[in-house]
C-alpha atoms as a PDB file:
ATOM      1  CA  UNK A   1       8.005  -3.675  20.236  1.00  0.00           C
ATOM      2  CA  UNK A   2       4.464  -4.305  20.938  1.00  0.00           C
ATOM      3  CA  UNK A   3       2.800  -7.563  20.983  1.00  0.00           C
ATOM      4  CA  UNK A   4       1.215  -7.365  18.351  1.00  0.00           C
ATOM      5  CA  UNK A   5       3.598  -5.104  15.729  1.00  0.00           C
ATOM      6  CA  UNK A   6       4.708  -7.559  13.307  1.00  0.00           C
ATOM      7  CA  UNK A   7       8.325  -7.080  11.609  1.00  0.00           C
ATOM      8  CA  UNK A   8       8.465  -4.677   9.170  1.00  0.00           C
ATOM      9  CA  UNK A   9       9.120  -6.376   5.898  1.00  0.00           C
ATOM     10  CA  UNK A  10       9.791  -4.782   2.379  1.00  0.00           C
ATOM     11  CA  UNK A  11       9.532  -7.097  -0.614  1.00  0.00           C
ATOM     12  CA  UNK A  12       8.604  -7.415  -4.142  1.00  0.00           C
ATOM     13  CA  UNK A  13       6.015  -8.544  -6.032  1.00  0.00           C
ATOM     14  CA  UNK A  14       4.784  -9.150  -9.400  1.00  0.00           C
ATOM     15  CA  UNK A  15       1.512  -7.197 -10.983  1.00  0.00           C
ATOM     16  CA  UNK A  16       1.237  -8.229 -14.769  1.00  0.00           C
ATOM     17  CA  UNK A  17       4.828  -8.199 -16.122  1.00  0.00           C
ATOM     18  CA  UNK A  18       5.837  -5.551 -13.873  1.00  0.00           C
ATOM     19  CA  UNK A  19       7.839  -5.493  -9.995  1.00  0.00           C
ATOM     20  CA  UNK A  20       6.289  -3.261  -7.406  1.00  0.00           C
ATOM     21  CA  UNK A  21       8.275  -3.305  -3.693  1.00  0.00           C
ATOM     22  CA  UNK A  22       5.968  -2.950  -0.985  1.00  0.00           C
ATOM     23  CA  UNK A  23       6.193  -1.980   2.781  1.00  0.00           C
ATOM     24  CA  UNK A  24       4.053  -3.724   5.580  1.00  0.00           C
ATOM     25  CA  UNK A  25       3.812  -3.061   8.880  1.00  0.00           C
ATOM     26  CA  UNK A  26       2.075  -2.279  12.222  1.00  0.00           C
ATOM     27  CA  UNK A  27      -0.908  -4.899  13.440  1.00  0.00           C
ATOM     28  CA  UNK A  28      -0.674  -7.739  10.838  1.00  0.00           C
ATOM     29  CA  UNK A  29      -4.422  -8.250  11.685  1.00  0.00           C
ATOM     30  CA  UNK A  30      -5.449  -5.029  10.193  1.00  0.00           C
ATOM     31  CA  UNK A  31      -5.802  -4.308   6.528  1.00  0.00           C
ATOM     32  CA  UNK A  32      -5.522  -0.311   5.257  1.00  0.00           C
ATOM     33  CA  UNK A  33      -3.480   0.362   2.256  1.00  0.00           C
ATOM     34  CA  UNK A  34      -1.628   3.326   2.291  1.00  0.00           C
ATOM     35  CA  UNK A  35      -0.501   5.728  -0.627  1.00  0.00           C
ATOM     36  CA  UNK A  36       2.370   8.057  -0.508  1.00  0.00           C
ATOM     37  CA  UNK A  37       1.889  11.226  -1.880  1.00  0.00           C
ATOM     38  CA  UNK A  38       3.778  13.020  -4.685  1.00  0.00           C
ATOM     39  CA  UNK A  39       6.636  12.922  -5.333  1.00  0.00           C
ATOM     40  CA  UNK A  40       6.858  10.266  -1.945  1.00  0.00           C
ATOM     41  CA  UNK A  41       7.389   6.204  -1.481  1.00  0.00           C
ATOM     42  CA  UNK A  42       6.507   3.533   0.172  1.00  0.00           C
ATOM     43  CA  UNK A  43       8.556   4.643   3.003  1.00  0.00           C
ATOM     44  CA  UNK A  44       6.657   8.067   3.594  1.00  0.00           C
ATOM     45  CA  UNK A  45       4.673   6.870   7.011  1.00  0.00           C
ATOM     46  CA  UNK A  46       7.607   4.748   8.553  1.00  0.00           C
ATOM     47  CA  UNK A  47       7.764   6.539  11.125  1.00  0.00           C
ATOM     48  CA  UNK A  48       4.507   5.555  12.460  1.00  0.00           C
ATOM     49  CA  UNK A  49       4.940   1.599  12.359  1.00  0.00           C
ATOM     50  CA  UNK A  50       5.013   1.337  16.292  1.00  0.00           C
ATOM     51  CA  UNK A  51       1.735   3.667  15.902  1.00  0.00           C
ATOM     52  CA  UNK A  52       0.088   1.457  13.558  1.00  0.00           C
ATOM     53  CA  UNK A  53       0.652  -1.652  15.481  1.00  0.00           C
ATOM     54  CA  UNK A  54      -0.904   0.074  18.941  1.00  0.00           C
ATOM     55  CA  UNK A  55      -4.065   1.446  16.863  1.00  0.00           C
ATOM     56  CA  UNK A  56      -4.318  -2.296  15.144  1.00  0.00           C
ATOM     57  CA  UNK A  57      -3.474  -0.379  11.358  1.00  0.00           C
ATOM     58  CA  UNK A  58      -1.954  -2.460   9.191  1.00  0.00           C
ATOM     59  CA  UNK A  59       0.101  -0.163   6.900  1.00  0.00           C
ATOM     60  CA  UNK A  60       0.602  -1.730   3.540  1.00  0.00           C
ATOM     61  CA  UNK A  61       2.316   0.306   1.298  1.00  0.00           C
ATOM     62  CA  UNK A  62       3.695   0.149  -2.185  1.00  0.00           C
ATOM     63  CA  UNK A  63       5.749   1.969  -4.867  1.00  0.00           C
ATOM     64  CA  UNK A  64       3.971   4.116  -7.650  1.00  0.00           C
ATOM     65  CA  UNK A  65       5.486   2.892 -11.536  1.00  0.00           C
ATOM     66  CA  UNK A  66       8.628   4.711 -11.296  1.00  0.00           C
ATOM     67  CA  UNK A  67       9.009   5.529  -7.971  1.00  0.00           C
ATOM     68  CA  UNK A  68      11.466   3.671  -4.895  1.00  0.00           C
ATOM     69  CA  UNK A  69      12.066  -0.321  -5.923  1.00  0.00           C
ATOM     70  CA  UNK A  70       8.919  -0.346  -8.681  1.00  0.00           C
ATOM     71  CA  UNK A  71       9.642  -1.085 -12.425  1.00  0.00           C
ATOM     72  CA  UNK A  72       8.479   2.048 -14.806  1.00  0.00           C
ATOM     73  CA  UNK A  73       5.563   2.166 -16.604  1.00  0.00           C
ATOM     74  CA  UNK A  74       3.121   4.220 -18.374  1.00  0.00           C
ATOM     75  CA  UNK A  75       0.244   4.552 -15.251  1.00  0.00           C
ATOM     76  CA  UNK A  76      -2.916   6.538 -14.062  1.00  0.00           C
ATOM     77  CA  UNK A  77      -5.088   6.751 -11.322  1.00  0.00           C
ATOM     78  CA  UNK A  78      -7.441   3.555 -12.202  1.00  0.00           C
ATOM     79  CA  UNK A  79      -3.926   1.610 -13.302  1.00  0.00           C
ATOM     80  CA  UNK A  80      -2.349   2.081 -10.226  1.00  0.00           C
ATOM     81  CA  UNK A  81      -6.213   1.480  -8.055  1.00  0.00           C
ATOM     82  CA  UNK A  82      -5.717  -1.922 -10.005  1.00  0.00           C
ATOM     83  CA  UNK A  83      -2.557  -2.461  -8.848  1.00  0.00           C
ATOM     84  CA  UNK A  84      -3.631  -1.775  -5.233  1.00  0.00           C
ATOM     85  CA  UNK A  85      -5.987  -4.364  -5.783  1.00  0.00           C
ATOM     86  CA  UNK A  86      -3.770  -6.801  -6.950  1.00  0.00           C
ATOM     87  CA  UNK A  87      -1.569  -6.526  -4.094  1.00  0.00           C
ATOM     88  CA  UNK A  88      -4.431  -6.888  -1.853  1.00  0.00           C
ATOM     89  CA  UNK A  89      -5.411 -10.177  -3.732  1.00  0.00           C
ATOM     90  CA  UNK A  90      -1.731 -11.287  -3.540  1.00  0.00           C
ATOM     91  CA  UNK A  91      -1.565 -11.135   0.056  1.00  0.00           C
ATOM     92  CA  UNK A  92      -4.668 -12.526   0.896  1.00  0.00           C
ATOM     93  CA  UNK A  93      -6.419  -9.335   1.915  1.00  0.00           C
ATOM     94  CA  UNK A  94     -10.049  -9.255   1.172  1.00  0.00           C
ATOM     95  CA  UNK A  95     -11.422  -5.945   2.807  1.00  0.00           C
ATOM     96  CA  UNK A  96      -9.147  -2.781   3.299  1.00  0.00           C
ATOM     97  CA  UNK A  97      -9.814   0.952   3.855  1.00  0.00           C
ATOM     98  CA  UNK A  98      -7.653   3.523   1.740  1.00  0.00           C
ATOM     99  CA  UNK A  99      -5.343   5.740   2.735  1.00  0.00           C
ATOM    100  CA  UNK A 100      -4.287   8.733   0.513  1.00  0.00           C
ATOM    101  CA  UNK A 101      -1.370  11.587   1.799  1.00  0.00           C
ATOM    102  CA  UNK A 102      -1.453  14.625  -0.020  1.00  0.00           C
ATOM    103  CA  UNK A 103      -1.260  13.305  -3.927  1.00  0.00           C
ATOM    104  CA  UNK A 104      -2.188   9.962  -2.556  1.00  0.00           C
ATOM    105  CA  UNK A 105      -5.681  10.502  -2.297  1.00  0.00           C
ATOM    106  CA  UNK A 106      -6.804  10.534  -5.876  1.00  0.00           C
ATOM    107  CA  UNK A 107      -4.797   6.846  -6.101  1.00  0.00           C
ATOM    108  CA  UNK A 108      -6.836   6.091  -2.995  1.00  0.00           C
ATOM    109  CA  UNK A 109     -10.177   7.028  -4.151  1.00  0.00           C
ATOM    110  CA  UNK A 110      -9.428   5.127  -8.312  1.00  0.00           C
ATOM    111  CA  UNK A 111      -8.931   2.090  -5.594  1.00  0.00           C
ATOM    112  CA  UNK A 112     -12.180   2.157  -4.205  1.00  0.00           C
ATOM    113  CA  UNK A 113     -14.215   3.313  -7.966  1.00  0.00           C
ATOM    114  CA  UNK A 114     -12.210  -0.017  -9.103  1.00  0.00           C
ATOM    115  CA  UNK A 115     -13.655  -2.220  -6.739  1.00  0.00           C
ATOM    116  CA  UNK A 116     -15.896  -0.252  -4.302  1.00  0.00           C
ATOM    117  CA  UNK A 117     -16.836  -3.958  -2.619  1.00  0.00           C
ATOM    118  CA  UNK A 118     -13.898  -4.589  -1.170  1.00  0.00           C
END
């Protein structure tokens, strides 16, 4: 493992009233957010964590309502950029570029229209 790859960790948190699991790995001084496309998970880019960690990405990824460990819910594009947000609040994370695969991207793009500042 590279010096500076942290553990990859999966865990869950709470948005609202709600459990999303996320994924982080790579550099843990980096700060993208990644979204997995459709149908997908938080697992979709785990095969790039060693990757991540030697380009100093910090892949932090989560579930969509529904989807992997996350509780269901009624969601849509802004809901879920709000939830990326959330996450990046939760875990200290003030500035972060977006990452969207395939049916990813519109989630990535509602994140930064929610908060294009961060």
């Amino acid at each position: 493992m590279l010096p500076s790859a942290m553990a990859t960790s999966e865990r869950d948190v709470i948005v609202e009233d709600r459990t999303v699991r996320i994924r982080e790995a790579g550099d843990p001084n980096g700060s993208p957010v990644y979204f997995h496309g459709t149908p997908g998970s938080r697992l979709d880019l785990a095969f790039g964590d060693e990757i991540a960690a030697a380009e100093r990405f910090r892949l932090l990824s989560f579930d969509r309502p529904g989807r992997g460990g996350s509780s269901p819910c009624l969601f849509g594009l802004l809901s879920v950029g709000r939830d990326a947000l959330n996450i990046a609040g939760q875990l200290g994370v003030e500035r972060f570029a977006t990452l969207g695969l395939s049916g990813g991207g519109p989630f990535a793009l509602a994140t930064a229209a929610a908060d294009s500042g961060r």
